[in-house]
Protein backbone atom coordinates (compact mmCIF):
# COMPACT_ATOMS: atom_id res chain seq x y z
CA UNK A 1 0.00 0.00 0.00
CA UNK A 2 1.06 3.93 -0.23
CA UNK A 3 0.74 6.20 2.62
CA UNK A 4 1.75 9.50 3.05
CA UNK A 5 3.28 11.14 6.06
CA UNK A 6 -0.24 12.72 7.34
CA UNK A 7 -1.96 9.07 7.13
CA UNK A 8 1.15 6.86 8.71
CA UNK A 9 0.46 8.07 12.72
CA UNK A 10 -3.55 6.68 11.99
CA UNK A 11 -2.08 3.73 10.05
CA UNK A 12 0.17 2.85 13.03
CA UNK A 13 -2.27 3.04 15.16
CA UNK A 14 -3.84 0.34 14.26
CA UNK A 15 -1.61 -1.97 12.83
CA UNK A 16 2.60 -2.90 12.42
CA UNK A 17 3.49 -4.23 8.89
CA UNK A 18 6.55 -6.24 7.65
CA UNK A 19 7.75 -3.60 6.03
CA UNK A 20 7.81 0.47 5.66
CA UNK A 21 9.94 2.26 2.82
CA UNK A 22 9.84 6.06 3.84
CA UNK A 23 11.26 8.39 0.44
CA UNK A 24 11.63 11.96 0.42
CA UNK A 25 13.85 14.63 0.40
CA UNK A 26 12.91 16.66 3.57
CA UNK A 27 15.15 15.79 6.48
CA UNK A 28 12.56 16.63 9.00
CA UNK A 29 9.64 14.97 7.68
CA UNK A 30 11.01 11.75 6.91
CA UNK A 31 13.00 11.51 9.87
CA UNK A 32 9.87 11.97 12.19
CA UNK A 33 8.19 9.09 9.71
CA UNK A 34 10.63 7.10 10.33
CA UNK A 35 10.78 7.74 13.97
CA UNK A 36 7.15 6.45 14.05
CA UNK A 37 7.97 3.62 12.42
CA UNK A 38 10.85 2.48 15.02
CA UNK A 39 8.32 3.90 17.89
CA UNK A 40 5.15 1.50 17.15
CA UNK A 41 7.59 -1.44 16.64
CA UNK A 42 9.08 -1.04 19.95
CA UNK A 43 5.90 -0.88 21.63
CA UNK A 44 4.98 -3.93 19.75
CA UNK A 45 8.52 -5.57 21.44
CA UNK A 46 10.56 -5.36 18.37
CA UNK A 47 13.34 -4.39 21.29
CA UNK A 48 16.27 -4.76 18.75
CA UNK A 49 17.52 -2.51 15.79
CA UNK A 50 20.14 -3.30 12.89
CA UNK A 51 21.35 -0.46 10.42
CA UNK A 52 22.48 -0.96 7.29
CA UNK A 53 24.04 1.82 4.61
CA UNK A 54 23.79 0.48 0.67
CA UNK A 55 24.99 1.80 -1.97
CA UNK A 56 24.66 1.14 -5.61
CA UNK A 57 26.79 -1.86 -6.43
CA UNK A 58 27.29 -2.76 -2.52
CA UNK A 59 27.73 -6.21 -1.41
CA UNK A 60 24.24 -7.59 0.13
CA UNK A 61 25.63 -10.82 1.83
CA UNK A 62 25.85 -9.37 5.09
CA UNK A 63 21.99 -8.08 5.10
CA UNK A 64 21.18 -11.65 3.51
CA UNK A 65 23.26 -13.28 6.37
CA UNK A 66 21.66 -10.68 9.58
CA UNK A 67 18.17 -11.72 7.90
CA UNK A 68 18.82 -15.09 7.80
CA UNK A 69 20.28 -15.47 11.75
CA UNK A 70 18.40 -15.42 14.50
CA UNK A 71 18.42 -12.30 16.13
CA UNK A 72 20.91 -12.14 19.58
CA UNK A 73 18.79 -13.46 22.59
CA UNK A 74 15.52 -14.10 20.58
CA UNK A 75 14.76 -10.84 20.31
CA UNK A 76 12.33 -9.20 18.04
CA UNK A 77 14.56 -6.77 15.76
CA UNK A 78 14.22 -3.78 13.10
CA UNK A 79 16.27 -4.26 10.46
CA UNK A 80 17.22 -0.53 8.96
CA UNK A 81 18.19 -0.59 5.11
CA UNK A 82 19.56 2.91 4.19
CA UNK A 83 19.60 3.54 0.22
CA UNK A 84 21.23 7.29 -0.59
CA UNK A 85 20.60 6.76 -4.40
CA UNK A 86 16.98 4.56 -4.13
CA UNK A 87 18.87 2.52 -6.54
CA UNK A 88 20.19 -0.49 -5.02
CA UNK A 89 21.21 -1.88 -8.18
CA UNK A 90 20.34 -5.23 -9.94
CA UNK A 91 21.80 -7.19 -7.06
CA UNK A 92 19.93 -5.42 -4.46
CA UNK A 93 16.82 -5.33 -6.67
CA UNK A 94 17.20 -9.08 -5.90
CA UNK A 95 18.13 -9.62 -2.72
CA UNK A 96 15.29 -7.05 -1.50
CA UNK A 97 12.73 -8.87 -3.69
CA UNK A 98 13.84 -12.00 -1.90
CA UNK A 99 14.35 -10.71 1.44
CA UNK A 100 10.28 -9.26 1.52
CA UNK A 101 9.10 -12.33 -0.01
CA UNK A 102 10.56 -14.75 2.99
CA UNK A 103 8.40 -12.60 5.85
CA UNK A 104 9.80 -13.20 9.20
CA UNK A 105 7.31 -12.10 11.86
CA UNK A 106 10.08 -11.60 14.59
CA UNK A 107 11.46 -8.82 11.59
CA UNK A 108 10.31 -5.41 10.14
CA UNK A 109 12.17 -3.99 7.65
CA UNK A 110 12.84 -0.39 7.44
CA UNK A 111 13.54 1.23 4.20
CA UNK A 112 14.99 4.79 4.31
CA UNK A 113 15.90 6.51 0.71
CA UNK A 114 15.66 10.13 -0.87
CA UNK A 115 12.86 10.57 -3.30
CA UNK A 116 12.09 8.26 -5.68
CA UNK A 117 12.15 8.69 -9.77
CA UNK A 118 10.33 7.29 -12.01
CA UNK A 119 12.15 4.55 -13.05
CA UNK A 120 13.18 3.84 -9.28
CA UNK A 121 9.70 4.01 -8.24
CA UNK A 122 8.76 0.98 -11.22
CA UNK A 123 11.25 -1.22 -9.79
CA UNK A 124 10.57 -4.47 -8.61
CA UNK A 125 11.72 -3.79 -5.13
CA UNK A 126 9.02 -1.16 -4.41
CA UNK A 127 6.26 -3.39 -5.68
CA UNK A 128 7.39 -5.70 -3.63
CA UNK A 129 7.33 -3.23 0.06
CA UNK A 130 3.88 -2.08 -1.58
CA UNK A 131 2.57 -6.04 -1.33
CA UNK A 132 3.98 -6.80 1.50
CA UNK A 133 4.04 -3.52 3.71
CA UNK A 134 3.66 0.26 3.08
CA UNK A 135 5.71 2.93 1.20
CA UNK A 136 5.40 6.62 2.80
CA UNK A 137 6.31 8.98 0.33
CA UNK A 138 6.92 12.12 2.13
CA UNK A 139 6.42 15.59 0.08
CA UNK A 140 7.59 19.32 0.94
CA UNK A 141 5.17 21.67 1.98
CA UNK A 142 3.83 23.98 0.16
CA UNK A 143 4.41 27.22 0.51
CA UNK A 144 0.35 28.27 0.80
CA UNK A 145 0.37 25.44 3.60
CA UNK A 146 3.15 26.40 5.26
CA UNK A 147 1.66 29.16 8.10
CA UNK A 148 -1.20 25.92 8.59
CA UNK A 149 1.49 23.37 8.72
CA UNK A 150 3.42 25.92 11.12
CA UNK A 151 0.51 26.42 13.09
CA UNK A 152 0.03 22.83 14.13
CA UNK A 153 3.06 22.96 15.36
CA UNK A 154 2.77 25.61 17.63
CA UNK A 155 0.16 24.07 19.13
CA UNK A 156 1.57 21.23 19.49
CA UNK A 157 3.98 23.32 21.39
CA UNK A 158 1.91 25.39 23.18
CA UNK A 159 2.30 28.06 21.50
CA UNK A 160 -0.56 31.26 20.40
CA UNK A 161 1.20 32.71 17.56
CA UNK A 162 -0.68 35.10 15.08
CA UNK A 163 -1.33 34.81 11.63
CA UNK A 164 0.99 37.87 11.18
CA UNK A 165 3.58 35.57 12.78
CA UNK A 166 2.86 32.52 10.98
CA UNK A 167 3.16 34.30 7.12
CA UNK A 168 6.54 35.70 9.05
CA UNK A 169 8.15 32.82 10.00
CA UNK A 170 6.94 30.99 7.24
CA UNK A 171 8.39 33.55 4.79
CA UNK A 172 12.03 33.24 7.00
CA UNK A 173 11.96 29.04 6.31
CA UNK A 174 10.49 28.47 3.56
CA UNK A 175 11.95 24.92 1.65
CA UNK A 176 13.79 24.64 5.18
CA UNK A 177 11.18 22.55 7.75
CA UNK A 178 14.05 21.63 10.10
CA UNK A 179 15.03 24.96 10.93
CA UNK A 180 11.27 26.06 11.01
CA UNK A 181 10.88 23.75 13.80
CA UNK A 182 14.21 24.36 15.59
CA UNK A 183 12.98 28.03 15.84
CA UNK A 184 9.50 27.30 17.07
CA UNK A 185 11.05 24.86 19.74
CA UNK A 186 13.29 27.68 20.68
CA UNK A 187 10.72 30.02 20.93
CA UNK A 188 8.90 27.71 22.93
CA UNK A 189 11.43 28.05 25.42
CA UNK A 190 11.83 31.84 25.19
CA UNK A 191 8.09 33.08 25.10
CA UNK A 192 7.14 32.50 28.60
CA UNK A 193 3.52 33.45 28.19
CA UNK A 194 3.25 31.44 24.78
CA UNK A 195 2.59 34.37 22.54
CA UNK A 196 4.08 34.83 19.30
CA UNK A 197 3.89 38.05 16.93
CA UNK A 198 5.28 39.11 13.99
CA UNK A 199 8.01 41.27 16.68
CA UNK A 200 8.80 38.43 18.39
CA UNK A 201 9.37 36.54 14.67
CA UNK A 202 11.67 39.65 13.82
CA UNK A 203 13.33 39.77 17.26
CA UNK A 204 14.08 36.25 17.42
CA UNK A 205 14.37 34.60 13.83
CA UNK A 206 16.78 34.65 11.17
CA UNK A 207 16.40 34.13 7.61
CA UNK A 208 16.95 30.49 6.76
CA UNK A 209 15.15 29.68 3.90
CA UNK A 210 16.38 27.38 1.36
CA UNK A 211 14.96 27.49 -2.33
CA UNK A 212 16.38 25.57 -5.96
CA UNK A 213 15.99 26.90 -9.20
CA UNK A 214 13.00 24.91 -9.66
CA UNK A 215 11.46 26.38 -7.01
CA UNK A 216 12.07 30.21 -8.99
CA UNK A 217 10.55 28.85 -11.82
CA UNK A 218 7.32 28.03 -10.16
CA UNK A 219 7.33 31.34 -8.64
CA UNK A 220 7.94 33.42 -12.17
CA UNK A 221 5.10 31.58 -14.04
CA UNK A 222 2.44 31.81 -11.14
CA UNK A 223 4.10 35.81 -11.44
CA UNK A 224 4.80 36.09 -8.07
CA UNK A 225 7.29 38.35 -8.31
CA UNK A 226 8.28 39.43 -4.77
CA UNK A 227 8.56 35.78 -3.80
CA UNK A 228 10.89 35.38 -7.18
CA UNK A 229 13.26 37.95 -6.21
CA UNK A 230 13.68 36.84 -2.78
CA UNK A 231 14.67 33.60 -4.03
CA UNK A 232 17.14 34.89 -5.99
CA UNK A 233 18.64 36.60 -3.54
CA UNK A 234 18.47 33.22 -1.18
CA UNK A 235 20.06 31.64 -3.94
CA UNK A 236 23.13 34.12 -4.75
CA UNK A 237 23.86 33.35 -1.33
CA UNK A 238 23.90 30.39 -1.20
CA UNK A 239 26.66 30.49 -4.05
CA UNK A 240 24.20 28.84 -6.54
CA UNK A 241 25.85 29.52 -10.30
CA UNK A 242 24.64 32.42 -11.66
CA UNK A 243 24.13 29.77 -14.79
CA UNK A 244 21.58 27.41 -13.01
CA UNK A 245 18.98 30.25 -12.21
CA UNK A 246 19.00 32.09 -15.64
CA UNK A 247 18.37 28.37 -16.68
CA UNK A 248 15.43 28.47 -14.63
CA UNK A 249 14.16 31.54 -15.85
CA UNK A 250 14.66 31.00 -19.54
CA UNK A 251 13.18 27.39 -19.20
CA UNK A 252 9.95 29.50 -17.51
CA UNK A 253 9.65 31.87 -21.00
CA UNK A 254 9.77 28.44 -23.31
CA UNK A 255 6.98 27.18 -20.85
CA UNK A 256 5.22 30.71 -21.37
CA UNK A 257 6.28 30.47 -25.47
CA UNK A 258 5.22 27.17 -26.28
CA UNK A 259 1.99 27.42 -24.09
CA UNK A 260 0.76 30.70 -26.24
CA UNK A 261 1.94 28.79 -29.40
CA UNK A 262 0.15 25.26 -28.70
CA UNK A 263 -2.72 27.27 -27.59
CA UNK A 264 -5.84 24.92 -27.75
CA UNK A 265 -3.97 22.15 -28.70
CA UNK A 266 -2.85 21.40 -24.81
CA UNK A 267 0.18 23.55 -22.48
CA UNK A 268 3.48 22.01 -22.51
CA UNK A 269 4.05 18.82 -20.46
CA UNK A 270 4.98 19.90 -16.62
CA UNK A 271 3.88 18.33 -13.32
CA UNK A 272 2.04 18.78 -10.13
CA UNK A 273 2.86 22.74 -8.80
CA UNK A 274 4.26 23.40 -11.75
CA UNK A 275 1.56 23.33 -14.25
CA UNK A 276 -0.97 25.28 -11.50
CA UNK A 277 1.39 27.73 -11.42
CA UNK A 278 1.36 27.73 -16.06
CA UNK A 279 -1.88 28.06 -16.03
CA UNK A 280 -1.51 31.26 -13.85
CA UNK A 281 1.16 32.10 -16.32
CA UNK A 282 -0.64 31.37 -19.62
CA UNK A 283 -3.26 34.06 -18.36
CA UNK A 284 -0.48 36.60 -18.06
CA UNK A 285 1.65 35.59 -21.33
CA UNK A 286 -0.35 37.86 -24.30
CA UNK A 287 0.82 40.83 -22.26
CA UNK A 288 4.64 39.61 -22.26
CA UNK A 289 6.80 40.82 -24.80
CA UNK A 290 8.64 37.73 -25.74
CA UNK A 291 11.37 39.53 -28.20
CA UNK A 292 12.63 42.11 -25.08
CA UNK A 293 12.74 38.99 -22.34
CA UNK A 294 14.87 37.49 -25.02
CA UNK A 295 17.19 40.32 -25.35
CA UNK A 296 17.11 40.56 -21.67
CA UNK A 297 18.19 37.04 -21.05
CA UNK A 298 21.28 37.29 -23.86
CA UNK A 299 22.45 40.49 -22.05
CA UNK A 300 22.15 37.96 -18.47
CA UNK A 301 23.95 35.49 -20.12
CA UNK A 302 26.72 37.99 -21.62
CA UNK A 303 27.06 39.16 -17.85
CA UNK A 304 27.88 35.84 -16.70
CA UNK A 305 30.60 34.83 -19.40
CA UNK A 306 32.20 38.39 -19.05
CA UNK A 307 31.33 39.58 -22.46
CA UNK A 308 29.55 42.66 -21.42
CA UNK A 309 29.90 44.70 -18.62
CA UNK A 310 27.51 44.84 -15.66
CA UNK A 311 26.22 42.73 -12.52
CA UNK A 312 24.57 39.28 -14.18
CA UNK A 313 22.58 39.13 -10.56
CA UNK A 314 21.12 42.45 -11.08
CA UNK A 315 20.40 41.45 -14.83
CA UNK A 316 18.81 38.33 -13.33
CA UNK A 317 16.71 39.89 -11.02
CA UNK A 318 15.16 42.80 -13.63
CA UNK A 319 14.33 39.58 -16.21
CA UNK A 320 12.81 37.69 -13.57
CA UNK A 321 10.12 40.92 -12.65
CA UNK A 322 10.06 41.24 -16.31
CA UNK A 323 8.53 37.71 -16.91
CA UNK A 324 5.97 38.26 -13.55
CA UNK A 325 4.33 41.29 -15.49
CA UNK A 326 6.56 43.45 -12.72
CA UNK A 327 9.16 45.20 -15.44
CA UNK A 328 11.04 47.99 -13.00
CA UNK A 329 12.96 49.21 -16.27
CA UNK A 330 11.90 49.59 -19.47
CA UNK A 331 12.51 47.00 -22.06
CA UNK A 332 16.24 45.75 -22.74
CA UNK A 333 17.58 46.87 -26.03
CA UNK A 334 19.95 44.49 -27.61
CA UNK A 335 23.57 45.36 -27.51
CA UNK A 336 25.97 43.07 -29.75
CA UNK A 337 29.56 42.44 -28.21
């Protein structure tokens, strides 16, 4: 079966399964599933815990040989598999596949990897934990469920934070959940009455949020162009390349360009935020002048190589507003060096 993180605490509730595969690429959130996980077996006396680390092309005796002794005084046992690729290779597509098969009711298996692609996700391996136990995929949170996700939290904590707060805070961690809950936990401590406001959020808090570049792309189609720019600037420094984010932003105008050219005939192929955020874009796009966002990008990427002279960030920055509807200059004229 396939859980996700929000179901597993009901799910383990009421029952233990042979085996749990948790994937995703949020520290925080699968670390708590898998905490769960190792939680609910204890209760149920599974007392003892092995840990193994796998990479692609490892040897597998050893797991083969802990899963095929008994465990040290009788003792009911987790047996941890860590994966940092998901791809254990054709060996340990095999030996998993074997190992789930032969269930042992004094074992549960533990499967930890990062998330899962396409062709990992088609393996025989995972349809194998999905017939014989559960795979939790953990997902980020969205950035609209943040402050809601954030707010559970606090009051889990104890905490009476405002909605002022929450948007704060949430703006300060965004695509970082870990620190978003080490702050909370130290406000916890600091906050001896429990309140939170947006003073105590700018007293106490410091800017830790993490983005990628697809992350800016998102933001420039749905044209949310304050939330663009302070990605960038999160990015820059972070020492991203210069070359990776103008990436993202030209990929965003051939998303815009061949979604105004294929009109009727179906947007371009994207996935899950991504295309919510198109269609936001695709209402915006007739307005866009394509020509001076493509002079504007050359004169980015001629900032980057060193061909012409100027700061490539600021370049960046002015094409990214440009392509949320949010030009602060007028349009770029072409200059040939």
């Amino acid at each position: 079966m396939k859980l996700n993180s929000d179901a597993l605490a009901t799910h383990l509730e009421q029952k233990l399964l042979p085996v749990y595969l948790v994937s995703g690429d949020d520290p925080l959130l699968t670390g708590e599933a898998a905490d769960a996980v190792r939680a609910r077996a204890r209760t149920a006396g599974f007392t003892e815990r092995e840990a193994h680390f796998l990479e692609r092309g490892s040897d597998w005796d050893d797991v083969r040989a802990s899963a095929g002794n008994m465990s040290l005084f009788g003792s009911r046992r987790v047996v941890e598999i860590r994966l940092p690729s998901g791809k254990p290779g054709v060996a340990g597509n095999k030996a998993l596949v074997a190992l789930l098969e032969h269930e042992d009711p004094d074992t549960v298996f533990l499967i930890l990897t990062p998330r899962l692609d396409r062709d990992a996700q088609n393996a025989d391996w995972v349809r194998a934990v999905e017939a014989h136990g559960a795979w939790v995929q953990v997902w980020p949170v969205d950035v609209e469920k943040l402050p809601a996700w954030l707010k559970g939290r606090c009051r889990r904590l104890k905490l009476d934070a405002t909605q002022e707060a929450l948007d704060l805070l949430a703006e300060r961690t965004e695509g970082n959940l870990l620190a978003a809950s080490q702050e909370l936990e130290k406000l916890a401590l600091l906050a001896s009455d429990g309140r939170i406001t947006a003073d105590t959020i700018l007293s106490s808090v410091t800017d830790s949020a993490r983005f990628d570049v697809f992350q800016l792309g998102e933001a420039v189609l749905a044209g949310d162009a304050e939330r663009a720019l302070r990605m960038i600037a999160g990015l820059r420094g972070e020492g991203t390349e210069p070359t990776l984010v103008l990436w993202a932003l030209t990929k965003a105008m051939r998303d815009l360009w061949n979604g105004l050219a294929s009109a009727g005939s179906g947007k371009p192929r994207v996935w899950g935020r991504q295309s919510a955020a198109l269609d936001k874009g695709l209402r915006r796009a007739p307005k866009l002048s394509f020509g001076a966002l493509a002079v504007r990008a050359g004169r980015a990427d001629r900032m980057v190589k060193g061909r012409l002279a100027g700061n490539a960030w600021d370049e960046i920055a002015i094409l990214a507003a440009d392509i949320c509807g949010k030009s602060p200059l007028p349009p770029a004229r072409s200059v040939l060096k």
